[in-house]
PDB file of N, CA and C in Angstrom:
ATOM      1  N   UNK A   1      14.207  -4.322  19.435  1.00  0.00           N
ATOM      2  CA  UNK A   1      14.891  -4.418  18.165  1.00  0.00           C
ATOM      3  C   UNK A   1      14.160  -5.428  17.284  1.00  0.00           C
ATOM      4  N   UNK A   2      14.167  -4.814  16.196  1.00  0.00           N
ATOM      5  CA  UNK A   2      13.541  -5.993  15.269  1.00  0.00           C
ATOM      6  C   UNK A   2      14.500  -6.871  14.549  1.00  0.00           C
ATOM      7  N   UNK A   3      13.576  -8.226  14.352  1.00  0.00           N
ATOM      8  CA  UNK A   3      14.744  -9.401  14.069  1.00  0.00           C
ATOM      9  C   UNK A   3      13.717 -10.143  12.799  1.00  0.00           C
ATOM     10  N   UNK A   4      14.530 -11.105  12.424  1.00  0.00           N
ATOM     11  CA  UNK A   4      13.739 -11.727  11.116  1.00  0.00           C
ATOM     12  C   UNK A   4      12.634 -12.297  11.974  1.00  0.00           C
ATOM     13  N   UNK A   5      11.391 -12.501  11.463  1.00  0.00           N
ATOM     14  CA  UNK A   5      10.026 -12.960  11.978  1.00  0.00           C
ATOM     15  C   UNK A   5      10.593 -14.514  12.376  1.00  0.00           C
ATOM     16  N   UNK A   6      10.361 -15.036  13.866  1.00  0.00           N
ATOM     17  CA  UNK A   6      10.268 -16.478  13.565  1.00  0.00           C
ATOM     18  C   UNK A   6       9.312 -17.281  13.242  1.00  0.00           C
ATOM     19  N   UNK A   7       9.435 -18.451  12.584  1.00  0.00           N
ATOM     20  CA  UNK A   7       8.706 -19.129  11.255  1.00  0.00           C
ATOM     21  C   UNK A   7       7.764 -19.416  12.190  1.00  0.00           C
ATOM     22  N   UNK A   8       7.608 -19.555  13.238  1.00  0.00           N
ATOM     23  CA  UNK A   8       6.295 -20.368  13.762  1.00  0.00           C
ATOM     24  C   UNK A   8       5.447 -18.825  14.095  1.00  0.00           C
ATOM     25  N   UNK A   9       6.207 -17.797  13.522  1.00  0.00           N
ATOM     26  CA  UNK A   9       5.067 -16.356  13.656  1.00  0.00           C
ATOM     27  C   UNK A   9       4.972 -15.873  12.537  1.00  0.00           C
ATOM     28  N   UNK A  10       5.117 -16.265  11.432  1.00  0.00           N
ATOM     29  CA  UNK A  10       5.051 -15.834   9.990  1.00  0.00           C
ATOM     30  C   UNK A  10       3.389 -15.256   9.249  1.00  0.00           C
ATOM     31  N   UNK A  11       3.107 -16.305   9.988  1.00  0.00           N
ATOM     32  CA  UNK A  11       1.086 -15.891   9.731  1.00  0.00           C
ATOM     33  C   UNK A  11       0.327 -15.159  10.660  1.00  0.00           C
ATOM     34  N   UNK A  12       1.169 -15.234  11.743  1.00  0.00           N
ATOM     35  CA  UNK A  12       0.120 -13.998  12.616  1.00  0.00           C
ATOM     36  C   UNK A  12       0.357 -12.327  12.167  1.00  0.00           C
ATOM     37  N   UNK A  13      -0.566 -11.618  12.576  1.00  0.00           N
ATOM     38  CA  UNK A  13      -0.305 -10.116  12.805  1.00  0.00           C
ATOM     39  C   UNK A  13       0.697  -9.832  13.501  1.00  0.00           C
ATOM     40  N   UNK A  14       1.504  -8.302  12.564  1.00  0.00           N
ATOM     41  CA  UNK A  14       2.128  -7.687  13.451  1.00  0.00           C
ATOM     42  C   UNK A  14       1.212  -7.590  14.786  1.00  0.00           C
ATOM     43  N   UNK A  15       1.763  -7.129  15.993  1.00  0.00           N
ATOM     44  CA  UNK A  15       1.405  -6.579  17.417  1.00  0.00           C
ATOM     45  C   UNK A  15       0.888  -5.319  16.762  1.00  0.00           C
ATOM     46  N   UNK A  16       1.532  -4.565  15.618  1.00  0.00           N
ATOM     47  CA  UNK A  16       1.032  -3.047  16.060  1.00  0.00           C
ATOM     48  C   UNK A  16      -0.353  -3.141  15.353  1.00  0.00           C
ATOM     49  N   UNK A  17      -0.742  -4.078  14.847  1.00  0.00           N
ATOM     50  CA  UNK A  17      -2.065  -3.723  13.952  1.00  0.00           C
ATOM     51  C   UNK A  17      -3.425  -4.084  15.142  1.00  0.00           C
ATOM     52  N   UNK A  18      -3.030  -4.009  16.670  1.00  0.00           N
ATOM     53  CA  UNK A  18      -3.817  -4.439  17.854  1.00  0.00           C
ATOM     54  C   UNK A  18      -4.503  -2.734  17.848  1.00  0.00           C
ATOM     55  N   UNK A  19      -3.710  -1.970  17.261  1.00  0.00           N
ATOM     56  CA  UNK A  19      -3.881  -0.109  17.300  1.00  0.00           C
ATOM     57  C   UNK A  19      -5.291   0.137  16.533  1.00  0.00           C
ATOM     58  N   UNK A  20      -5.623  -0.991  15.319  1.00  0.00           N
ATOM     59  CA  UNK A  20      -6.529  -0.534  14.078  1.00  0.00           C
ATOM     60  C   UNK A  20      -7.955  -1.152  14.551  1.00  0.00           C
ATOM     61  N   UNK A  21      -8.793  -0.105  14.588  1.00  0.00           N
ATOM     62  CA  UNK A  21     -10.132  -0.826  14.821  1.00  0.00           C
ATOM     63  C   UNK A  21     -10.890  -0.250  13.730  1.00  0.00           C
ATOM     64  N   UNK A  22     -12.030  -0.754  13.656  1.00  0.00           N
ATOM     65  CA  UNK A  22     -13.262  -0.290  12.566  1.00  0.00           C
ATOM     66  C   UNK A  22     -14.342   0.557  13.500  1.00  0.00           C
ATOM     67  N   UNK A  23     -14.771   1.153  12.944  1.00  0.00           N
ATOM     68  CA  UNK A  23     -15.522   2.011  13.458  1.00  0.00           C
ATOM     69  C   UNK A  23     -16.983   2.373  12.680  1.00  0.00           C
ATOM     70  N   UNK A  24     -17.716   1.914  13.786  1.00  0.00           N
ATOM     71  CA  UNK A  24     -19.473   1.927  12.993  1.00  0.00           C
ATOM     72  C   UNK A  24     -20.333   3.635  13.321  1.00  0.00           C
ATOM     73  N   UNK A  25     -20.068   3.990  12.372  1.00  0.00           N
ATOM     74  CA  UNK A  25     -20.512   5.210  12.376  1.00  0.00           C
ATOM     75  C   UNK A  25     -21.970   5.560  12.991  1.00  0.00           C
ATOM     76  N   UNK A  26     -22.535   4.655  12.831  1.00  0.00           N
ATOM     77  CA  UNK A  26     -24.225   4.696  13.220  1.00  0.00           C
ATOM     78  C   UNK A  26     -24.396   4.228  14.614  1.00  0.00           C
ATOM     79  N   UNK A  27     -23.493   2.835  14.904  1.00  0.00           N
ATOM     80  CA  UNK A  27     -23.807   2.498  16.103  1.00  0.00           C
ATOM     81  C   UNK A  27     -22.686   3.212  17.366  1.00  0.00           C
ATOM     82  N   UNK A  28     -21.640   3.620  17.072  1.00  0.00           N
ATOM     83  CA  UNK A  28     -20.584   4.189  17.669  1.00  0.00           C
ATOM     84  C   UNK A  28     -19.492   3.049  18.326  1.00  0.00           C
ATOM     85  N   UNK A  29     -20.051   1.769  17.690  1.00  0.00           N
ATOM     86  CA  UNK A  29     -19.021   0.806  18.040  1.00  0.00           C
ATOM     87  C   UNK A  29     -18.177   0.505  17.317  1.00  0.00           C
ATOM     88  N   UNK A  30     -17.070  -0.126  18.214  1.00  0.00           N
ATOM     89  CA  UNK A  30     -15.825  -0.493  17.220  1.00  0.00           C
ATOM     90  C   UNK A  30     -15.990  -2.219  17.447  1.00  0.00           C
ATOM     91  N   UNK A  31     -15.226  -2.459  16.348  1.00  0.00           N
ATOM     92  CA  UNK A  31     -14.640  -4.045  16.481  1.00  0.00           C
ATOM     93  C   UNK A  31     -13.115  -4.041  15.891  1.00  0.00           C
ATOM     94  N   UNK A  32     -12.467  -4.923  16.385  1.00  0.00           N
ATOM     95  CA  UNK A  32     -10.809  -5.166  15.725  1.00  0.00           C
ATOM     96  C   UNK A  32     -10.609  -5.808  14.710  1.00  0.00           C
ATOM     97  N   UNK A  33      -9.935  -4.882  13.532  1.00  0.00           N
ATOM     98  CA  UNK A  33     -10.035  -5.613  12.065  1.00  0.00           C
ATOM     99  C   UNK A  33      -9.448  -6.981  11.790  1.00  0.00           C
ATOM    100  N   UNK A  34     -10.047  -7.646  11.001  1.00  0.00           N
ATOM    101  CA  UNK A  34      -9.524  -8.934  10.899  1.00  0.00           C
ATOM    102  C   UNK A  34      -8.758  -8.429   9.600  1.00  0.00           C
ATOM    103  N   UNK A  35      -7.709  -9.878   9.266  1.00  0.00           N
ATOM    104  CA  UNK A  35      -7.183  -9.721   8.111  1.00  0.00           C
ATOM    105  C   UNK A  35      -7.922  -9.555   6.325  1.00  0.00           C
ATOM    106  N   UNK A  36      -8.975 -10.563   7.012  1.00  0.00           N
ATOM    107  CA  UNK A  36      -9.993 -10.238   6.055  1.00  0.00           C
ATOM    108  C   UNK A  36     -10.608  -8.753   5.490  1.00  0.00           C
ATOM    109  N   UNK A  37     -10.619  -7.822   6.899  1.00  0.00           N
ATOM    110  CA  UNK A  37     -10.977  -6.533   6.337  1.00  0.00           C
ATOM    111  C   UNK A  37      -9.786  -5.642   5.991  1.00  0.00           C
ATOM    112  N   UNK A  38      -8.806  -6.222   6.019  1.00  0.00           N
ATOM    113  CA  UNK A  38      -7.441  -5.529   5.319  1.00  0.00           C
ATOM    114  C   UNK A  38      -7.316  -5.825   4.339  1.00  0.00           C
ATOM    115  N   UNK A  39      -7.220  -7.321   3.722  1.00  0.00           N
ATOM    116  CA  UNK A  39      -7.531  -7.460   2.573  1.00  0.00           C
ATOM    117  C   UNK A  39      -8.495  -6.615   1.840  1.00  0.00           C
ATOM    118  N   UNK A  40      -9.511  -6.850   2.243  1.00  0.00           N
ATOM    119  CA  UNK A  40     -10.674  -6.209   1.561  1.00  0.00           C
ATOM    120  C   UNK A  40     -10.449  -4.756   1.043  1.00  0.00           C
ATOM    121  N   UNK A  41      -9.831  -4.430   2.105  1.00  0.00           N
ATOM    122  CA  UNK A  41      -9.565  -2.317   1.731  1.00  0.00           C
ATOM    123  C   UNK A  41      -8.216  -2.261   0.975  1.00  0.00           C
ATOM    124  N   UNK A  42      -6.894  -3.485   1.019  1.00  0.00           N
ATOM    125  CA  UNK A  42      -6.446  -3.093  -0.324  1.00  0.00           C
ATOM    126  C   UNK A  42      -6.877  -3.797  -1.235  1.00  0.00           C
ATOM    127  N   UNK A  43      -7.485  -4.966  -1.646  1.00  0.00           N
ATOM    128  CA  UNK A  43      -8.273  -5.148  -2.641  1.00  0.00           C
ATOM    129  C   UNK A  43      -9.127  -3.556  -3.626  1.00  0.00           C
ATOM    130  N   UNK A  44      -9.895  -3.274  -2.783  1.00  0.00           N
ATOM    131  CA  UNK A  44     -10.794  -2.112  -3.636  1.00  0.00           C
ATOM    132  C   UNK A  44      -9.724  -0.905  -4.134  1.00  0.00           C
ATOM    133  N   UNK A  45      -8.635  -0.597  -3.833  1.00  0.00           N
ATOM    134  CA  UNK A  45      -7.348   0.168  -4.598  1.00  0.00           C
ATOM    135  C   UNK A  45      -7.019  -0.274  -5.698  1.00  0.00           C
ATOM    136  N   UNK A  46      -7.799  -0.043  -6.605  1.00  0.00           N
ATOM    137  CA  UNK A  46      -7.481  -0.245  -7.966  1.00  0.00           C
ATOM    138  C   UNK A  46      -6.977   0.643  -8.887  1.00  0.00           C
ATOM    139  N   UNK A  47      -6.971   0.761 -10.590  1.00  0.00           N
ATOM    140  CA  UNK A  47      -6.055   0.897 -11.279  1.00  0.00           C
ATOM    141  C   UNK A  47      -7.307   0.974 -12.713  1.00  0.00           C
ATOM    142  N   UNK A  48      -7.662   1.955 -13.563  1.00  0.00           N
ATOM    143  CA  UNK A  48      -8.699   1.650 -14.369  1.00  0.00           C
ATOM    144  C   UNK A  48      -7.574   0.686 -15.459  1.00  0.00           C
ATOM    145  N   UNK A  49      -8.802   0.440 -16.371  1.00  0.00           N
ATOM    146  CA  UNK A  49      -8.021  -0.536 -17.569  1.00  0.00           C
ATOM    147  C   UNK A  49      -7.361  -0.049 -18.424  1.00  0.00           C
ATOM    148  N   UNK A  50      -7.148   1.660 -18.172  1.00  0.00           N
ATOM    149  CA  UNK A  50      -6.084   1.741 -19.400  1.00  0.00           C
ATOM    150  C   UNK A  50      -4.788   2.009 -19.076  1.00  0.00           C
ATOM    151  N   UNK A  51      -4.782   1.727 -17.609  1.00  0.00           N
ATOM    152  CA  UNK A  51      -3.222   1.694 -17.337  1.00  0.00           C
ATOM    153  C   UNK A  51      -2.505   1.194 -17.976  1.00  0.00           C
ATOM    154  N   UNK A  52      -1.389   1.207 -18.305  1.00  0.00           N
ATOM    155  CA  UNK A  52      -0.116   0.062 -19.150  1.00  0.00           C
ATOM    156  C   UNK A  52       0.147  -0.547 -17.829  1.00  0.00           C
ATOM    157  N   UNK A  53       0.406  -2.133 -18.604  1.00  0.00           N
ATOM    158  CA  UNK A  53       0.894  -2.943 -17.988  1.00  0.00           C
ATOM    159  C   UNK A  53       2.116  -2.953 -17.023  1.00  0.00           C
ATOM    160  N   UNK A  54       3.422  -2.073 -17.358  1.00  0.00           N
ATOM    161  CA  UNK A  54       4.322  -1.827 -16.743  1.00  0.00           C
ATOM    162  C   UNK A  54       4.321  -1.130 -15.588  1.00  0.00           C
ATOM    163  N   UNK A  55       3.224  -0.214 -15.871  1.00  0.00           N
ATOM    164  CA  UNK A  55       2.745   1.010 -14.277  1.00  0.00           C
ATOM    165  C   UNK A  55       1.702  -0.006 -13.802  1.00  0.00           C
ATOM    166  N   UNK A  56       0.665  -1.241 -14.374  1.00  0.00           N
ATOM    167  CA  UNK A  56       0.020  -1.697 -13.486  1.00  0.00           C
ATOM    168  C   UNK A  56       1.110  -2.366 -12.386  1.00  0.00           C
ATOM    169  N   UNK A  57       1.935  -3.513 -12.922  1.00  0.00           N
ATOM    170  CA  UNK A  57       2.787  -4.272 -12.148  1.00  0.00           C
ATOM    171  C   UNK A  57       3.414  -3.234 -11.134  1.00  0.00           C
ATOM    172  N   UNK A  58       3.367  -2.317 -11.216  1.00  0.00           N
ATOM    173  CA  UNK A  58       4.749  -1.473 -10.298  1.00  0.00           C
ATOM    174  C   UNK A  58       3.735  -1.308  -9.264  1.00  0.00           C
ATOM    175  N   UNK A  59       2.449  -0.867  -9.527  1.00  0.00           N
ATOM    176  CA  UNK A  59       1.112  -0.795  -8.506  1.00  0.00           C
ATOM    177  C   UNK A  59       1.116  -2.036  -7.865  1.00  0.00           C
ATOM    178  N   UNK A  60       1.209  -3.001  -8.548  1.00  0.00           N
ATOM    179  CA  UNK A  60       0.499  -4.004  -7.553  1.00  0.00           C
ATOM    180  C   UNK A  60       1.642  -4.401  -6.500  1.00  0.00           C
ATOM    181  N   UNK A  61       2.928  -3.981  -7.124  1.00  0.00           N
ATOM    182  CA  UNK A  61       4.042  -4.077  -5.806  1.00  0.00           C
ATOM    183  C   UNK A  61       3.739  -3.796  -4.930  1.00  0.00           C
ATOM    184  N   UNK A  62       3.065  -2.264  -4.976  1.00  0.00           N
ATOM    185  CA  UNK A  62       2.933  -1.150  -3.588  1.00  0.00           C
ATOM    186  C   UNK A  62       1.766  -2.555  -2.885  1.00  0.00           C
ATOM    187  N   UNK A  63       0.907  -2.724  -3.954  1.00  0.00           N
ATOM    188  CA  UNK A  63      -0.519  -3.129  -3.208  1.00  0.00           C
ATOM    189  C   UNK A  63      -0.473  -4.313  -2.461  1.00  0.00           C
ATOM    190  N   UNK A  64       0.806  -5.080  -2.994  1.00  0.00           N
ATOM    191  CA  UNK A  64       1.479  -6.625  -2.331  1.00  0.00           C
ATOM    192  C   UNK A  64       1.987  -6.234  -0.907  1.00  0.00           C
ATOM    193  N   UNK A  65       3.234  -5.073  -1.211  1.00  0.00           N
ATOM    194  CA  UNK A  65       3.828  -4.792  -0.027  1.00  0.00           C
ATOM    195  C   UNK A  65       2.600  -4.252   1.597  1.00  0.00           C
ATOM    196  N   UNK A  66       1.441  -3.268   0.729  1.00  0.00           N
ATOM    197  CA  UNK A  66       0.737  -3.062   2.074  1.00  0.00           C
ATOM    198  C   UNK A  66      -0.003  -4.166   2.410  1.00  0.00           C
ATOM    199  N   UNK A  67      -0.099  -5.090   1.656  1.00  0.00           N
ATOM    200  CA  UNK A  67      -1.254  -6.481   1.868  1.00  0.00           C
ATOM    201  C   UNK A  67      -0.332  -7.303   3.347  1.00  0.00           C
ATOM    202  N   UNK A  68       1.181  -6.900   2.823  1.00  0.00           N
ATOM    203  CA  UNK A  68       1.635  -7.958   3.617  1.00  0.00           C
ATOM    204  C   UNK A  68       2.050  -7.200   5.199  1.00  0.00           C
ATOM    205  N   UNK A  69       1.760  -5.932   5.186  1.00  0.00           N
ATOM    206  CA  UNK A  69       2.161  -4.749   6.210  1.00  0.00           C
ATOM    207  C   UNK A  69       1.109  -5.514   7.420  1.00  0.00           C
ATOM    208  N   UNK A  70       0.231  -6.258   6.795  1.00  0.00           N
ATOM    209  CA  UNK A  70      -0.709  -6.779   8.091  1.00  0.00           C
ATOM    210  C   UNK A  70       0.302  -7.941   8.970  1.00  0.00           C
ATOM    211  N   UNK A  71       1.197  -8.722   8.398  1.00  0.00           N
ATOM    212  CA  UNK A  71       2.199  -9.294   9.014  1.00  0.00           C
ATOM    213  C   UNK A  71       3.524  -8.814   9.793  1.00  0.00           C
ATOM    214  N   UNK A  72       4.055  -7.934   8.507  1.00  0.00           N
ATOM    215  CA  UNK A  72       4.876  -6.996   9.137  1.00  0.00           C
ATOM    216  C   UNK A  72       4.752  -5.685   8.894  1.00  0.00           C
ATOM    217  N   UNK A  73       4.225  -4.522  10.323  1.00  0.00           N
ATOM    218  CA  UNK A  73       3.897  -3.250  10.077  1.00  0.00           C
ATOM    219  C   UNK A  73       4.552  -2.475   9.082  1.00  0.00           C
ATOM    220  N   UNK A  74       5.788  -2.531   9.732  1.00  0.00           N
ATOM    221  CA  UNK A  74       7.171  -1.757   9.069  1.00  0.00           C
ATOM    222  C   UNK A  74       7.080  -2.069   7.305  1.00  0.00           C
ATOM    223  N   UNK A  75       6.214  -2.534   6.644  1.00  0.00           N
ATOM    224  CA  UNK A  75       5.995  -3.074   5.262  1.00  0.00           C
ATOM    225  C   UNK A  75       5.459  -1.441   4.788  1.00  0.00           C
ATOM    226  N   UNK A  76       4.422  -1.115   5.738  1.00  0.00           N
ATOM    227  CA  UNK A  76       3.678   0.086   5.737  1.00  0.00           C
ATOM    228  C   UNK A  76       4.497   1.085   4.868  1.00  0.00           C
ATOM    229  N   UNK A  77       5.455   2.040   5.528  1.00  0.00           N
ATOM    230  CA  UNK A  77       6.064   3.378   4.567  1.00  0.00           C
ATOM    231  C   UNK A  77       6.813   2.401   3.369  1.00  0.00           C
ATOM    232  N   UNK A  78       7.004   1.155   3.295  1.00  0.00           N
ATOM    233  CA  UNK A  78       7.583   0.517   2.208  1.00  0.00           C
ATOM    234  C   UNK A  78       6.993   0.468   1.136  1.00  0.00           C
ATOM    235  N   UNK A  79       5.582   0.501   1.283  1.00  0.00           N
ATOM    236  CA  UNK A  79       4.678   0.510   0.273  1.00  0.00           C
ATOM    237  C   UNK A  79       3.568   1.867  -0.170  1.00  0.00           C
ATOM    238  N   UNK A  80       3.737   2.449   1.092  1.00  0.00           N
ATOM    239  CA  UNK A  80       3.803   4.001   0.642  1.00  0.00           C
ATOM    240  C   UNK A  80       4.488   4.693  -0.540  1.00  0.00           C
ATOM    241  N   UNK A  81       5.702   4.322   0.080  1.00  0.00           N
ATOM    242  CA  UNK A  81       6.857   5.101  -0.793  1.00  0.00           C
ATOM    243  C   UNK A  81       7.167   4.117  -2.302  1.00  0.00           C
ATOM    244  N   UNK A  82       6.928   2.819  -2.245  1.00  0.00           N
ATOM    245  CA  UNK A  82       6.403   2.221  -3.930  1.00  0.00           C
ATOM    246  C   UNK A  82       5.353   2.758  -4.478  1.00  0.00           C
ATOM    247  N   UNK A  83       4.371   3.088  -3.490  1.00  0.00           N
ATOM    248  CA  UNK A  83       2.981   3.819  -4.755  1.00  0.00           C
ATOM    249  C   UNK A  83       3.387   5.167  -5.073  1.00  0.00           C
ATOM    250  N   UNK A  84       3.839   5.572  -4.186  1.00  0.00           N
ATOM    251  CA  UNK A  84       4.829   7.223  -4.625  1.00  0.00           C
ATOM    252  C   UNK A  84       5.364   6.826  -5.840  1.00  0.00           C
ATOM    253  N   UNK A  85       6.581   5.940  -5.921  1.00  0.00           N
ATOM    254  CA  UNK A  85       7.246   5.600  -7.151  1.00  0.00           C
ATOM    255  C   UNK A  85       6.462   5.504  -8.017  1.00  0.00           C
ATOM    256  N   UNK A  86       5.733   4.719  -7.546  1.00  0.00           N
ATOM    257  CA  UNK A  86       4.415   4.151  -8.943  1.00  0.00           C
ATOM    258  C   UNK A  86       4.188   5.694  -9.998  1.00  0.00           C
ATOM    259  N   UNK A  87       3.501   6.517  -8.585  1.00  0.00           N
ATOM    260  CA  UNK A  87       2.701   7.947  -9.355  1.00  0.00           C
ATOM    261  C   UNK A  87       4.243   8.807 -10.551  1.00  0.00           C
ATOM    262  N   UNK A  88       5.049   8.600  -9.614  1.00  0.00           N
ATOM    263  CA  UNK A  88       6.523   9.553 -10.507  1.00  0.00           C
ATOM    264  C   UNK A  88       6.605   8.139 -11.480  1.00  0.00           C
ATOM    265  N   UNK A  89       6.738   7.242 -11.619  1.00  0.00           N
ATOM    266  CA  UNK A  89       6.738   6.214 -12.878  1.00  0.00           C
ATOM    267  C   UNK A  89       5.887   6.567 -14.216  1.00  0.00           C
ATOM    268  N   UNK A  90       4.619   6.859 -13.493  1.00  0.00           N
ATOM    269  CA  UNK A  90       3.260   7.233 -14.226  1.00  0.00           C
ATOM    270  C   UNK A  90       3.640   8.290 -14.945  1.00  0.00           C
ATOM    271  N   UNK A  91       3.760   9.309 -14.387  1.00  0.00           N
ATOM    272  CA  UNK A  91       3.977  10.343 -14.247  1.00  0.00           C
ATOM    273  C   UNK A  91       4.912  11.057 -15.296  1.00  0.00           C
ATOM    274  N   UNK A  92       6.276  10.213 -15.038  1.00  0.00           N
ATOM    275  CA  UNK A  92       7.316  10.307 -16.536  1.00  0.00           C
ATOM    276  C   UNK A  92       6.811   9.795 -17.760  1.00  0.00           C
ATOM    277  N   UNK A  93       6.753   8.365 -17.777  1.00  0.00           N
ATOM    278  CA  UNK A  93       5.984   7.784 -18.920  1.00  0.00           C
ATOM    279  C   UNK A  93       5.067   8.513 -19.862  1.00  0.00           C
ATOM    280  N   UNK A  94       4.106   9.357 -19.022  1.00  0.00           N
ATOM    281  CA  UNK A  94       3.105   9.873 -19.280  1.00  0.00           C
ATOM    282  C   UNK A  94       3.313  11.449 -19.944  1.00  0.00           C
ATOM    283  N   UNK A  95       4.331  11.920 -19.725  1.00  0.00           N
ATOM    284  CA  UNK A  95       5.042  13.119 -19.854  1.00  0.00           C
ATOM    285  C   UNK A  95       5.891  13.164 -21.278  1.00  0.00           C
ATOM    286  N   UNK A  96       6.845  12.430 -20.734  1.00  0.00           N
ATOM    287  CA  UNK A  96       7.844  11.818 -21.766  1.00  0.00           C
ATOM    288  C   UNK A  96       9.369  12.751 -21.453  1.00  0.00           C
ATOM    289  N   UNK A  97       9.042  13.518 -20.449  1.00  0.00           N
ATOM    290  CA  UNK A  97      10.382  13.672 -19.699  1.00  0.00           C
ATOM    291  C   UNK A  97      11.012  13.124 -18.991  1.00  0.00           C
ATOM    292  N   UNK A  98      12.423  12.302 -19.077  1.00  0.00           N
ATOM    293  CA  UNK A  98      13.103  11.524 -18.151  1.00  0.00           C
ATOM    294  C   UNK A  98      13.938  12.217 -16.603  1.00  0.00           C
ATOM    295  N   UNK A  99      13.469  13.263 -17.016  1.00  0.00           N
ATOM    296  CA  UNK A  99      14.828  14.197 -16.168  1.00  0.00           C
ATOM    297  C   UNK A  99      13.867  14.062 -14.484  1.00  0.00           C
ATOM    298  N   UNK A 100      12.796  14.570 -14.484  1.00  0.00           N
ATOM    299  CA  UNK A 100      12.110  15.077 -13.205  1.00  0.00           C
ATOM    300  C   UNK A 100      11.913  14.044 -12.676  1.00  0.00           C
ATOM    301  N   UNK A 101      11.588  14.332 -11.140  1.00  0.00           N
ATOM    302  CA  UNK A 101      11.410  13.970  -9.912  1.00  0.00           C
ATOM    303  C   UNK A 101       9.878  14.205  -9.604  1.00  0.00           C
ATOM    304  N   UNK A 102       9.066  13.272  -8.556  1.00  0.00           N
ATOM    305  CA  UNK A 102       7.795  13.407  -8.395  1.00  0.00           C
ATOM    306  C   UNK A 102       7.439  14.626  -8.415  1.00  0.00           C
ATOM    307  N   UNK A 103       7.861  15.641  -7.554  1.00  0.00           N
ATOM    308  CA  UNK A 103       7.755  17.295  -7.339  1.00  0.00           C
ATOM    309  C   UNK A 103       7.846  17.899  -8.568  1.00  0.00           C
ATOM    310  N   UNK A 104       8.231  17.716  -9.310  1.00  0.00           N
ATOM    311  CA  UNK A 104       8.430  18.276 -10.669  1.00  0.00           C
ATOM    312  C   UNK A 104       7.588  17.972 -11.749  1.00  0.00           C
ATOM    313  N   UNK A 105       7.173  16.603 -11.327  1.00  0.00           N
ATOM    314  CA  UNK A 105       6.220  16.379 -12.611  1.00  0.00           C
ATOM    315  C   UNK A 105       4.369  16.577 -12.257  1.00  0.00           C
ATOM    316  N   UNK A 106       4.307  16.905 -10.707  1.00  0.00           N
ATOM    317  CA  UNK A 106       3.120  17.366 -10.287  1.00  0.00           C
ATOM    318  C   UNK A 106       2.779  18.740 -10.713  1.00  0.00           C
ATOM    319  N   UNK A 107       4.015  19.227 -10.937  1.00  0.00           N
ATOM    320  CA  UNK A 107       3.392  20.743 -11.161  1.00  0.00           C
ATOM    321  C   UNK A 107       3.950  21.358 -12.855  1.00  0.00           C
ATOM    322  N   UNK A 108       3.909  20.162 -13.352  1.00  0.00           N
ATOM    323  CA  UNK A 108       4.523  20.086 -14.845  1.00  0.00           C
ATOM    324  C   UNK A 108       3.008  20.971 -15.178  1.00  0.00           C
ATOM    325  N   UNK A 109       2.830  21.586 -16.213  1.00  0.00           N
ATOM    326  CA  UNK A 109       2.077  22.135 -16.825  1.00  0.00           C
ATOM    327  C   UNK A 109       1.383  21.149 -18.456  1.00  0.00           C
TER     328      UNK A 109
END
């Protein structure tokens, strides 16, 4: 069962991120990602500059929440399902219909 993190484990890795390795295509070796290379891969998920400010911030939620998924896994579909929001946020704004749902505005014409 999961319980609030205790404080003297707040900075380590979840256990489940022991699952994620890197993988060297050339040499066929792996090594175990550091936080550093998690950072790094949501770092490069970016956003060009003409996003509006309001859909950037809603992005960088998602991009906060998976940054912190390296602490706690379960952060993971949390921040999935914010960049989902993000795209249906985008998505309306961008439209200018309030009514639809992500599914609806993907196949908006």
């Amino acid at each position: 069962m999961y319980t609030l993190k205790p404080i003297d484990e707040i900075l380590e890795p979840d256990p489940a991120q022991d699952f994620f390795v890197i993988f060297n295509n050339k040499t066929g070796e792996t090594k175990a990602r550091t936080f550093q290379d998690h950072y790094s891969a949501v770092e490069s998920i970016n956003l060009t500059p003409s996003v509006p400010d309001d859909i950037r911030e809603h992005f960088d939620t998602a991009r906060n929440l998976l940054l912190y998924s390296w602490f706690i896994y379960r952060f993971m579909p949390i921040a999935e399902l914010h960049a989902y929001s993000t795209v249906e946020h985008a998505l309306r704004k961008r439209s200018g219909k309030e009514k639809y749902g992500l599914k609806k505005y993907l196949y908006l014409q």
